[in-house]
C-alpha atoms as a PDB file:
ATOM      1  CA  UNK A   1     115.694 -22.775 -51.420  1.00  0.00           C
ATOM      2  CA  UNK A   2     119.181 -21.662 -49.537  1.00  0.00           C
ATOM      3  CA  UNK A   3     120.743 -18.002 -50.268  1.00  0.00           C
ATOM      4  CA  UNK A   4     123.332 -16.003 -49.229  1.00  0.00           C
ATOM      5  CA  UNK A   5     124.723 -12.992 -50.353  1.00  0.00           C
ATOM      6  CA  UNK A   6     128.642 -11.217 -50.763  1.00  0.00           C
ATOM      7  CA  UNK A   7     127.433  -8.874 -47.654  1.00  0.00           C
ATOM      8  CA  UNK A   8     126.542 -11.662 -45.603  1.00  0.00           C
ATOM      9  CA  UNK A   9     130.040 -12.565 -46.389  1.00  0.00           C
ATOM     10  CA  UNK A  10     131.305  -9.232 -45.383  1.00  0.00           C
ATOM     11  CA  UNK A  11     131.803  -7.540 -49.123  1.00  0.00           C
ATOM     12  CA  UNK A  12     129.623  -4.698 -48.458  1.00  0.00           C
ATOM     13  CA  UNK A  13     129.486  -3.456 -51.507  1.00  0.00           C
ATOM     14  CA  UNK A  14     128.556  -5.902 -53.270  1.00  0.00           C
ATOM     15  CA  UNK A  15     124.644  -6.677 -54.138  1.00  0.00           C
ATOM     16  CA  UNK A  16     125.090 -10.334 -55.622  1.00  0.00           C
ATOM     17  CA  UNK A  17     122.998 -13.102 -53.655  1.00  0.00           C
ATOM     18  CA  UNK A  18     123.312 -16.609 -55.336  1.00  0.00           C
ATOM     19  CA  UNK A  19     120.251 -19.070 -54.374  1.00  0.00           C
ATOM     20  CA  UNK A  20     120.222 -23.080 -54.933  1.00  0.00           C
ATOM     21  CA  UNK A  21     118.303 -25.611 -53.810  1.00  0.00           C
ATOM     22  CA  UNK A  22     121.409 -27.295 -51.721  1.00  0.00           C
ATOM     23  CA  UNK A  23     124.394 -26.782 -50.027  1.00  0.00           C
ATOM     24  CA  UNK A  24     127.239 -27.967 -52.505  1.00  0.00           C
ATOM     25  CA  UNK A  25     125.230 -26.049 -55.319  1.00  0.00           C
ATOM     26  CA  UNK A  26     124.639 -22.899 -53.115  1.00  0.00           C
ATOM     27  CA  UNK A  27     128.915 -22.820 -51.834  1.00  0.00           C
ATOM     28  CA  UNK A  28     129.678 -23.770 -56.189  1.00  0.00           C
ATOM     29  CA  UNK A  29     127.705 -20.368 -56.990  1.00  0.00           C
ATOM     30  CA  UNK A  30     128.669 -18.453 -54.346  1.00  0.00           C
ATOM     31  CA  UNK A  31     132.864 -19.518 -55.360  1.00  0.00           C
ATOM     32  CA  UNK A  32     132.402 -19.533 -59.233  1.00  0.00           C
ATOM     33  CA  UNK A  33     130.797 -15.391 -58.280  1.00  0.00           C
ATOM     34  CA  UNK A  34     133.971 -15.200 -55.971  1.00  0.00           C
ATOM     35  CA  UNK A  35     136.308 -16.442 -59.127  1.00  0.00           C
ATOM     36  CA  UNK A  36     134.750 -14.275 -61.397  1.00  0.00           C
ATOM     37  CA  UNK A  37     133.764 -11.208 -59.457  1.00  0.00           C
ATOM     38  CA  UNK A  38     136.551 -10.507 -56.545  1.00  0.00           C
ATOM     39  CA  UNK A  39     139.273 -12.804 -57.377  1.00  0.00           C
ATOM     40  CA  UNK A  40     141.430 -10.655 -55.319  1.00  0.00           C
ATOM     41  CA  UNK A  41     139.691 -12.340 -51.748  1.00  0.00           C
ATOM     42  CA  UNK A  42     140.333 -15.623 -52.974  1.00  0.00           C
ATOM     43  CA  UNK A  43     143.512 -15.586 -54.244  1.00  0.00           C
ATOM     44  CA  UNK A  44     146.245 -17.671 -52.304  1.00  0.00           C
ATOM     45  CA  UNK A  45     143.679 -18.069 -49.384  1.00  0.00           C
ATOM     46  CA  UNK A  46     144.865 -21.245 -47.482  1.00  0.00           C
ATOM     47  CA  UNK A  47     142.787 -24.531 -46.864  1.00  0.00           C
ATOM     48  CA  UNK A  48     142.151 -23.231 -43.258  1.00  0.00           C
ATOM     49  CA  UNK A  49     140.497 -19.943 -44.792  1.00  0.00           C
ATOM     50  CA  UNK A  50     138.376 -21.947 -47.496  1.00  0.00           C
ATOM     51  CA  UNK A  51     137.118 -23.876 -44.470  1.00  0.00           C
ATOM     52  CA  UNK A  52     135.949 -20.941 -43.354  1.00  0.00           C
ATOM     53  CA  UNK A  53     134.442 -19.634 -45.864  1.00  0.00           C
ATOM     54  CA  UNK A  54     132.461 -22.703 -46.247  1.00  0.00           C
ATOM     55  CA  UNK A  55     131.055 -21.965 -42.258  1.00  0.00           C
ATOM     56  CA  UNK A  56     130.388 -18.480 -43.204  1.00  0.00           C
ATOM     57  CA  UNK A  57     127.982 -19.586 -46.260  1.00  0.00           C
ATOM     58  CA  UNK A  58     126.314 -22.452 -44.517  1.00  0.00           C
ATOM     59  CA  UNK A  59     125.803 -20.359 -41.463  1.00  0.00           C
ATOM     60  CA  UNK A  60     123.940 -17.553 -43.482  1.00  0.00           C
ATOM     61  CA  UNK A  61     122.350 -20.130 -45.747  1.00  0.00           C
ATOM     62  CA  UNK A  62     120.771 -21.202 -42.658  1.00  0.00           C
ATOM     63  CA  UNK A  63     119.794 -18.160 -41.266  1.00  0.00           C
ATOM     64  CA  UNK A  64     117.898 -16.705 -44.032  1.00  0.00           C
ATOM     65  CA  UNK A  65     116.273 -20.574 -44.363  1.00  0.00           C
ATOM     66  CA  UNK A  66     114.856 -20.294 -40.972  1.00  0.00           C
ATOM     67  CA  UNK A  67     113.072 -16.871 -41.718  1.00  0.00           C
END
């Protein structure tokens, strides 16, 4: 099972940690919280920034895999 969480995104004060069993499902969670929960980090962000994004989840998805 892969999981990140908003403060391994960098929203510290935020306790929400979405878990799924793959990648696509895990970065769908973690966008549909974004959407619903802090709309205000996502809005108008460019391609280049949703790339990013994308790094930031799979990089901390794999982290807390390999523990």
């Amino acid at each position: 099972m892969l999981e990140v969480s908003c403060r391994d995104l960098g929203v510290a004060d935020c306790a929400f940690i979405a878990t799924a069993a793959s990648m696509r499902k895990l970065e769908n969670v973690m966008l549909e919280h974004a959407r619903d929960e802090h709309p205000e980090l996502i809005a108008g962000i460019t391609e280049e920034q949703h790339e990013a994004m994308m790094h930031k989840i799979a990089a901390a998805a794999q982290e807390t895999a390999s523990l």
